[in-house]
PDB file of N, CA and C in Angstrom:
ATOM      1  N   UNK A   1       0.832  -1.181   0.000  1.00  0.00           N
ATOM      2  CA  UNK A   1       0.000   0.000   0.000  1.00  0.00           C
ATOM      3  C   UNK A   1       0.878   1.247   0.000  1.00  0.00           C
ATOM      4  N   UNK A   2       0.514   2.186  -0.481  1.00  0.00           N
ATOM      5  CA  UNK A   2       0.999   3.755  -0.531  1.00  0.00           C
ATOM      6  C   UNK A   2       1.308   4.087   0.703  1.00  0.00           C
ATOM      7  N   UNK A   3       2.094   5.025   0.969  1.00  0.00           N
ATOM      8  CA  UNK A   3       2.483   5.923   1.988  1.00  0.00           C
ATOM      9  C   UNK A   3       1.725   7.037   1.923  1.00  0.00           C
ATOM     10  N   UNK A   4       1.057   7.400   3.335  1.00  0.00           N
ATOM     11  CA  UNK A   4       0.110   8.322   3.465  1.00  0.00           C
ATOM     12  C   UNK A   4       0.869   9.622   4.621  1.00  0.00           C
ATOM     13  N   UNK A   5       0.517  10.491   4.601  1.00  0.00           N
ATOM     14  CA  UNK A   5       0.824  11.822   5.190  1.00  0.00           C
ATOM     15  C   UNK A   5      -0.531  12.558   5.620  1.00  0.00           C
ATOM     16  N   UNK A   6       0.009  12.636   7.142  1.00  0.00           N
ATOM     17  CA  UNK A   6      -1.398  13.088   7.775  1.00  0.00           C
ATOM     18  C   UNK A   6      -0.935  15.282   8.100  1.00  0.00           C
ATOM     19  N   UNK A   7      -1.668  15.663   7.728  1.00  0.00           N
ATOM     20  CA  UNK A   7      -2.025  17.444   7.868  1.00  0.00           C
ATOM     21  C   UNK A   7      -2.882  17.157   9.033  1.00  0.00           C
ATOM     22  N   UNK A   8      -2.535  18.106   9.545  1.00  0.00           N
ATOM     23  CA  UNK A   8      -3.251  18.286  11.042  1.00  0.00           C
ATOM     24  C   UNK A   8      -3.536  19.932  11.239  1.00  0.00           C
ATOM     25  N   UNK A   9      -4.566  20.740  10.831  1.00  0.00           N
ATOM     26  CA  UNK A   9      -5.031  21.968  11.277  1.00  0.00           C
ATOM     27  C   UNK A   9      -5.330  22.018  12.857  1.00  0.00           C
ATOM     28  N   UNK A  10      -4.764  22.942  13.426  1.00  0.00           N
ATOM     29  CA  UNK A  10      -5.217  23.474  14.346  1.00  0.00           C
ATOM     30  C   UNK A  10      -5.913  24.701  14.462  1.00  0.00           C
ATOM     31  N   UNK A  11      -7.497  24.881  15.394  1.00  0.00           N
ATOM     32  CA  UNK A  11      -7.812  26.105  14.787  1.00  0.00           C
ATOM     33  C   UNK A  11      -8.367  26.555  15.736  1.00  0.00           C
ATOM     34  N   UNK A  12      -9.067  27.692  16.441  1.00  0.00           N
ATOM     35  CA  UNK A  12     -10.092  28.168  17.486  1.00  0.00           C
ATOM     36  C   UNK A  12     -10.959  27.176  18.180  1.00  0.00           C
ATOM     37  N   UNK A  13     -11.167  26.552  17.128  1.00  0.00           N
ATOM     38  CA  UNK A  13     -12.475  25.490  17.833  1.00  0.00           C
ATOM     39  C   UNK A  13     -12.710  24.277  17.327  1.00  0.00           C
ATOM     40  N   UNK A  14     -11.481  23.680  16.884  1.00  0.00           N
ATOM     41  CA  UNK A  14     -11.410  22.192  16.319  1.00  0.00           C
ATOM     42  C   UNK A  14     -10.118  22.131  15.932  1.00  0.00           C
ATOM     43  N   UNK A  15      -9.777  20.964  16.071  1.00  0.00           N
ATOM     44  CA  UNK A  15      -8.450  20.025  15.485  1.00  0.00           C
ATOM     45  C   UNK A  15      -9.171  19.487  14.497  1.00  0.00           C
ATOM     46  N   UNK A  16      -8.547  19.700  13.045  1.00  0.00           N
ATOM     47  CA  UNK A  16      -8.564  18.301  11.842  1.00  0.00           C
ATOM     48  C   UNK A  16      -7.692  17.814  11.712  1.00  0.00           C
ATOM     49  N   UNK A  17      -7.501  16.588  11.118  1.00  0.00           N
ATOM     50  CA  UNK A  17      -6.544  15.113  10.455  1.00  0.00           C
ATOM     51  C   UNK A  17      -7.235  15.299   9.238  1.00  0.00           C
ATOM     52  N   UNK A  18      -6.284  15.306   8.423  1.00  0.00           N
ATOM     53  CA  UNK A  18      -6.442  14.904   7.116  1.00  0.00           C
ATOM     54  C   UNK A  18      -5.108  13.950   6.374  1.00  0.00           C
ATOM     55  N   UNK A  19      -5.488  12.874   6.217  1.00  0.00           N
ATOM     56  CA  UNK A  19      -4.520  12.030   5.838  1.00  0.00           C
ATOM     57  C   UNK A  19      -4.832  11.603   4.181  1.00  0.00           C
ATOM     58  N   UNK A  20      -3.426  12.264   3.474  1.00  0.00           N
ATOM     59  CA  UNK A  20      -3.425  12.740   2.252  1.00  0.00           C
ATOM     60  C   UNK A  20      -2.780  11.195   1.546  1.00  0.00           C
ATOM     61  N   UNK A  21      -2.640  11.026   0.492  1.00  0.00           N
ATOM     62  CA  UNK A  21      -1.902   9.765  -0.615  1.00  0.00           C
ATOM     63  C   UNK A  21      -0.672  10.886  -0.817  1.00  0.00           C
ATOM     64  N   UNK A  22       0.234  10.206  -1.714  1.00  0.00           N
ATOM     65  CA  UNK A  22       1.426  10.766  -2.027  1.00  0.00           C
ATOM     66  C   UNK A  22       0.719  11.876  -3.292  1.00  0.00           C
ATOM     67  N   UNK A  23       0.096  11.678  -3.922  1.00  0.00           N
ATOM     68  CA  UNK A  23      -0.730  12.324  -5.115  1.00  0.00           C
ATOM     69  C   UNK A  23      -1.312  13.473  -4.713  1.00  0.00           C
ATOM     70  N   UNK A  24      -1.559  13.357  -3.401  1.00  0.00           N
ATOM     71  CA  UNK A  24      -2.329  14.737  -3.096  1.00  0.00           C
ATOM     72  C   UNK A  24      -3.727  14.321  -2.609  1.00  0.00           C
ATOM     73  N   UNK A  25      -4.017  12.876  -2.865  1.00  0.00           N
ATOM     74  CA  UNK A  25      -5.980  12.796  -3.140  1.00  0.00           C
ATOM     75  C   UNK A  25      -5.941  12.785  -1.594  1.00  0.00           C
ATOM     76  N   UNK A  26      -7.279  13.369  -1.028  1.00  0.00           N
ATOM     77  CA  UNK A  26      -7.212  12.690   0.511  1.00  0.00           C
ATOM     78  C   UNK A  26      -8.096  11.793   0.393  1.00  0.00           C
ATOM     79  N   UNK A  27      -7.498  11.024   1.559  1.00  0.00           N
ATOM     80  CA  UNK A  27      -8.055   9.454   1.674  1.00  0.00           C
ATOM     81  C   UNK A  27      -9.740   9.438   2.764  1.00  0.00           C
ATOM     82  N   UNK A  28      -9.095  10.508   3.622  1.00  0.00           N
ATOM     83  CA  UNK A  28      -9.841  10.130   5.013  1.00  0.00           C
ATOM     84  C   UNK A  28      -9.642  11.935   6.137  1.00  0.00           C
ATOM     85  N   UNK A  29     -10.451  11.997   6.396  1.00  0.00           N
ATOM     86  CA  UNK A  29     -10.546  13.583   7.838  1.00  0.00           C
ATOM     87  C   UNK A  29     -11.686  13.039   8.956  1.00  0.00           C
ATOM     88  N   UNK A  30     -10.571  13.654   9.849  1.00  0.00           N
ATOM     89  CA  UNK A  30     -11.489  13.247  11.023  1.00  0.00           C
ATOM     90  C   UNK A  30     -11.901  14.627  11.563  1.00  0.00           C
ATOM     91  N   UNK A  31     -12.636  15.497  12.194  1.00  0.00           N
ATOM     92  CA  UNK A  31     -12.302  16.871  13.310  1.00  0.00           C
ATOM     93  C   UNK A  31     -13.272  16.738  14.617  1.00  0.00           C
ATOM     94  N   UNK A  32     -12.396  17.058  14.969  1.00  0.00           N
ATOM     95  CA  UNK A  32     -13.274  17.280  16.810  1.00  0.00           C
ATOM     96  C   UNK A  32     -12.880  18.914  17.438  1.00  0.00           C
ATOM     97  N   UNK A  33     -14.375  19.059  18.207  1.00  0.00           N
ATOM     98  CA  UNK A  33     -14.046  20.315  18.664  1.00  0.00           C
ATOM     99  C   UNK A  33     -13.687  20.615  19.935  1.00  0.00           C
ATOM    100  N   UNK A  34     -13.433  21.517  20.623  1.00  0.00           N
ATOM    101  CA  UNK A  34     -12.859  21.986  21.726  1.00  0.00           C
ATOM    102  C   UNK A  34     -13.605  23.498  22.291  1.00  0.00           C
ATOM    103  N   UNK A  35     -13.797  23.344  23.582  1.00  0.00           N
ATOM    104  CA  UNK A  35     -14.494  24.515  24.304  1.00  0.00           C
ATOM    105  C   UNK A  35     -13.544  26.006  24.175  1.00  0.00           C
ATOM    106  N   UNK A  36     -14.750  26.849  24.005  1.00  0.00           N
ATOM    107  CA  UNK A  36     -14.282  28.230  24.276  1.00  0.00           C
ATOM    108  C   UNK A  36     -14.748  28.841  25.240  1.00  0.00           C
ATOM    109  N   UNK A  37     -13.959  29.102  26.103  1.00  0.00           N
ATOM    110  CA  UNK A  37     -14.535  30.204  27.367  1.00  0.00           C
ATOM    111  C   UNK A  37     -14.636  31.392  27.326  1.00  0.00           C
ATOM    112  N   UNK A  38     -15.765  32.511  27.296  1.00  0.00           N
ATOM    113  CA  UNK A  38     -15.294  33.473  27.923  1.00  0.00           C
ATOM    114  C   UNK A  38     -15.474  34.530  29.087  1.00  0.00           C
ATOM    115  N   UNK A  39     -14.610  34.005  30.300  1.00  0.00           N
ATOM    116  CA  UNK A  39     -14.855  34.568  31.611  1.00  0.00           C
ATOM    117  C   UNK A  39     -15.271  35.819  31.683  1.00  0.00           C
ATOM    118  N   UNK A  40     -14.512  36.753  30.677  1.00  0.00           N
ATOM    119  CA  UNK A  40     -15.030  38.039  31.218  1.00  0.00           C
ATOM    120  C   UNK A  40     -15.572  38.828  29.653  1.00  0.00           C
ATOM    121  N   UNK A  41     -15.759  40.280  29.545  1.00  0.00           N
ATOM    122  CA  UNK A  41     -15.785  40.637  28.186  1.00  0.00           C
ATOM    123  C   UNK A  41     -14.596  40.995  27.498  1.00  0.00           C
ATOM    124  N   UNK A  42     -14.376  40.696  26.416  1.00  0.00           N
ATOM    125  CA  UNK A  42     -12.648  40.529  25.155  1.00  0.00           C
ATOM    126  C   UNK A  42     -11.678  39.427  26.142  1.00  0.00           C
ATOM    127  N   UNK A  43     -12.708  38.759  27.222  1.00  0.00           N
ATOM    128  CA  UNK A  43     -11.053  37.805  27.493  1.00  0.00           C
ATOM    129  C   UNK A  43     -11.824  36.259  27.120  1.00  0.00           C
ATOM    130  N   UNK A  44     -10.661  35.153  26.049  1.00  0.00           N
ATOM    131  CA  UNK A  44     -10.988  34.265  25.670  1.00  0.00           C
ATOM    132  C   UNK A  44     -10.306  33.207  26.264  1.00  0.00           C
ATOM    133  N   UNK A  45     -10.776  31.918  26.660  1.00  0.00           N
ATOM    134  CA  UNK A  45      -9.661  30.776  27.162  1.00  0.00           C
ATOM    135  C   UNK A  45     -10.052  29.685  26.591  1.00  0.00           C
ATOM    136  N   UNK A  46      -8.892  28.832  26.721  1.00  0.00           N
ATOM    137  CA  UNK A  46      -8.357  27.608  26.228  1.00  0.00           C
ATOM    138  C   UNK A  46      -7.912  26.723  26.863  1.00  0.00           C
ATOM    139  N   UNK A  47      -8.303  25.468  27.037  1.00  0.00           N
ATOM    140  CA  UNK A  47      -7.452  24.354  28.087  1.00  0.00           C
ATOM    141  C   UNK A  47      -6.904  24.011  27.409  1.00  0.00           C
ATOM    142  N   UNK A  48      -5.315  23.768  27.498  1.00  0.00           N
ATOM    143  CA  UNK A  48      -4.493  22.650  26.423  1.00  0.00           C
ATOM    144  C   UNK A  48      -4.906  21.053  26.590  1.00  0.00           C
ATOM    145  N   UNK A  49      -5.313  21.031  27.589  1.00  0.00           N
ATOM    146  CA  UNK A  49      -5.778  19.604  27.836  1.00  0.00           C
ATOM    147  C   UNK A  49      -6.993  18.929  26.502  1.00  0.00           C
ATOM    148  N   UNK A  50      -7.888  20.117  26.524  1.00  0.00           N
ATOM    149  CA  UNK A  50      -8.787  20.007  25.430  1.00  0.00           C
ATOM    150  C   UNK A  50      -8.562  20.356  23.928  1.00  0.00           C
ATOM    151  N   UNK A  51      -6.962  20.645  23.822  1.00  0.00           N
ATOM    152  CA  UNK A  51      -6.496  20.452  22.695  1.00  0.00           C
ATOM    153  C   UNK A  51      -5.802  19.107  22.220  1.00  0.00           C
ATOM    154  N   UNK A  52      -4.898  18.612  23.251  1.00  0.00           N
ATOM    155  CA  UNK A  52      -4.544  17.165  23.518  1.00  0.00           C
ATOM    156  C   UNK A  52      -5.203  16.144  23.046  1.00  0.00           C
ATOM    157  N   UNK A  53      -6.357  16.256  23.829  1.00  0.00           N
ATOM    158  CA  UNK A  53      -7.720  14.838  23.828  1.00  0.00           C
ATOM    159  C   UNK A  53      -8.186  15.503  22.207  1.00  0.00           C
ATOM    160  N   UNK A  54      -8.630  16.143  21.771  1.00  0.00           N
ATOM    161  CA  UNK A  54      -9.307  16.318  20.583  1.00  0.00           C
ATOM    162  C   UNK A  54      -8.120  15.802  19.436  1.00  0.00           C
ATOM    163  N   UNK A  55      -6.985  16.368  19.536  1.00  0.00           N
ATOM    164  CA  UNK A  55      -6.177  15.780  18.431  1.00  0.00           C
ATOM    165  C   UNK A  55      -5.558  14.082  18.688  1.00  0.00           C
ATOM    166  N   UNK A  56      -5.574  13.831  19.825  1.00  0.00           N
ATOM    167  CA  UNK A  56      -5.666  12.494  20.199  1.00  0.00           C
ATOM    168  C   UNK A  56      -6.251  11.644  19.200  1.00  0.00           C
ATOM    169  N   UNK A  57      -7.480  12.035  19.137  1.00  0.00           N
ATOM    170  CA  UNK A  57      -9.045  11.888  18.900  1.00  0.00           C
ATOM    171  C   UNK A  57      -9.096  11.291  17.883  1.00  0.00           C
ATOM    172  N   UNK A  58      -8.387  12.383  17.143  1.00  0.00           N
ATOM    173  CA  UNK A  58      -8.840  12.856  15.736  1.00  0.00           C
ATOM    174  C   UNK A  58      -7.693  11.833  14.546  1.00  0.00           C
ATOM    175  N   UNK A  59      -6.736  12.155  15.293  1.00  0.00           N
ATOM    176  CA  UNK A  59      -5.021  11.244  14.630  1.00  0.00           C
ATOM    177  C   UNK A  59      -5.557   9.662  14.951  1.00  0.00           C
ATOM    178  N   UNK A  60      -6.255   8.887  16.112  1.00  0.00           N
ATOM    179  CA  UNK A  60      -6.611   7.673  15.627  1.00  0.00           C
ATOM    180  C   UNK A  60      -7.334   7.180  15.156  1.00  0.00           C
ATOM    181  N   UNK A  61      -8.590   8.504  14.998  1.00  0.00           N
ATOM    182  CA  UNK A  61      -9.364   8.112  13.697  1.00  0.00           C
ATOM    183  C   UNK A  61      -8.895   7.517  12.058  1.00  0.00           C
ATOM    184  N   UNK A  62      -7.933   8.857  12.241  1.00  0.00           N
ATOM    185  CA  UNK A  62      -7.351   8.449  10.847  1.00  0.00           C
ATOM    186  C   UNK A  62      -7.004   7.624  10.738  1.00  0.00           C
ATOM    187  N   UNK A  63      -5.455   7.233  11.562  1.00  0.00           N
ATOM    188  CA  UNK A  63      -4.574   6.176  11.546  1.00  0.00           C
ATOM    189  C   UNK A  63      -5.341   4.340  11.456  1.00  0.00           C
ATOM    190  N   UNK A  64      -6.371   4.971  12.469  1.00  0.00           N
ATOM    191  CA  UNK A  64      -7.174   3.457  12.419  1.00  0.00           C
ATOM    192  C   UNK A  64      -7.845   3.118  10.382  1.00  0.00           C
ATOM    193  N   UNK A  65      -8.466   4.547  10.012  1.00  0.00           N
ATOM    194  CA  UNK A  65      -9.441   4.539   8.725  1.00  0.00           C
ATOM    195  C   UNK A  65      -8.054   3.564   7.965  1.00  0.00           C
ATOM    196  N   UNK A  66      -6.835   4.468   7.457  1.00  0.00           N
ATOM    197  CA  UNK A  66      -5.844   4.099   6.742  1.00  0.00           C
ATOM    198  C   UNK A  66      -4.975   3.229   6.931  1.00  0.00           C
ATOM    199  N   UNK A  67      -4.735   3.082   7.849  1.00  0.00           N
ATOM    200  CA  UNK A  67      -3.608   1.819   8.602  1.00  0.00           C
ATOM    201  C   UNK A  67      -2.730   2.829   8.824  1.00  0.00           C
ATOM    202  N   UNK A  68      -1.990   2.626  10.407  1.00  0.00           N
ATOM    203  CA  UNK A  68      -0.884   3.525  11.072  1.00  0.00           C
ATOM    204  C   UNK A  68       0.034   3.078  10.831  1.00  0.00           C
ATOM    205  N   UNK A  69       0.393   2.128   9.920  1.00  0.00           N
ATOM    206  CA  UNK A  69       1.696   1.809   9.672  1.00  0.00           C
ATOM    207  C   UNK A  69       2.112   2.019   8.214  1.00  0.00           C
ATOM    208  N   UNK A  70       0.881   3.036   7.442  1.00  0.00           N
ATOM    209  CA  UNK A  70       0.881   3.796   6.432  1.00  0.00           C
ATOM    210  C   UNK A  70       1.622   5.071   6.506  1.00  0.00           C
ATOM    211  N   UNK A  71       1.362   5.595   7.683  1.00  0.00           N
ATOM    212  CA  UNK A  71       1.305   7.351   8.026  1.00  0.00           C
ATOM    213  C   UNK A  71       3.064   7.318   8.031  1.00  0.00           C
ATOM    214  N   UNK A  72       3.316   7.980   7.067  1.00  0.00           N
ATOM    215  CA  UNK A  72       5.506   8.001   6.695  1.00  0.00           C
ATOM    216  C   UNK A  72       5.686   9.591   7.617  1.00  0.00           C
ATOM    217  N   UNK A  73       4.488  10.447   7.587  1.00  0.00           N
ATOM    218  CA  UNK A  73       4.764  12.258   8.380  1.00  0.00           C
ATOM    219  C   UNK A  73       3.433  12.233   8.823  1.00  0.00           C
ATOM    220  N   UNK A  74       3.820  13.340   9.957  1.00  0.00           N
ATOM    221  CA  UNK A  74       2.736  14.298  10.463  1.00  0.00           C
ATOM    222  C   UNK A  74       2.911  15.821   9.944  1.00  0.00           C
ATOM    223  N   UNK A  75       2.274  17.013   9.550  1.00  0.00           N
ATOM    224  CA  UNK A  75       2.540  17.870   9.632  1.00  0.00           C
ATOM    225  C   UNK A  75       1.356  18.601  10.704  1.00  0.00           C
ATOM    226  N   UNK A  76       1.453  19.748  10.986  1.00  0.00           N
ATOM    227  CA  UNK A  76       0.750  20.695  11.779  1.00  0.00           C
ATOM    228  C   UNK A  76       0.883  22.134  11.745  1.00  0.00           C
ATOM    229  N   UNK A  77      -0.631  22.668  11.176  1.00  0.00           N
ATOM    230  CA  UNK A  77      -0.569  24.143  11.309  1.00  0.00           C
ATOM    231  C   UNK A  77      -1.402  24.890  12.282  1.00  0.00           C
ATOM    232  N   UNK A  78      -1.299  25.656  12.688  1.00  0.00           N
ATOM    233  CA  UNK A  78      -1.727  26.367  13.839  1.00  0.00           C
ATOM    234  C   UNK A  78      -2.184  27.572  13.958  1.00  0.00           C
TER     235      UNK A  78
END
């Protein structure tokens, strides 16, 4: 089987996986979202914890869809 490459967006309010073919086609995306707080007015928060578990989440979705012994990179944008 092909070697696959997983993209990983990070964004305000969700982690995606997208696990691409060498060609470019994508195979498979998973996304999960994550809480936004905001305690007061203009102040916003974030648990890293709930960034963790969501991309957790999201990377064995893929890995499971494609086979993890496909995935040759990770990349990540933020």
């Amino acid at each position: 089987m092909d070697d696959v490459v997983i993209g990983i967006d990070a964004s305000t309010t969700a982690v995606k996986a997208i696990a691409f073919a060498r060609d470019g086609t994508e195979l498979f995306q998973a996304r999960e979202t994550y809480p936004l707080s905001n305690p007061a007015p203009g102040h916003f928060e974030q648990d890293a914890e709930h960034w963790w578990t969501a991309l957790l989440s999201a990377l064995k979705q893929v890995a499971d869809k494609v086979g993890a012994a496909r995935v040759k990179a990770i990349s990540i944008a933020h």
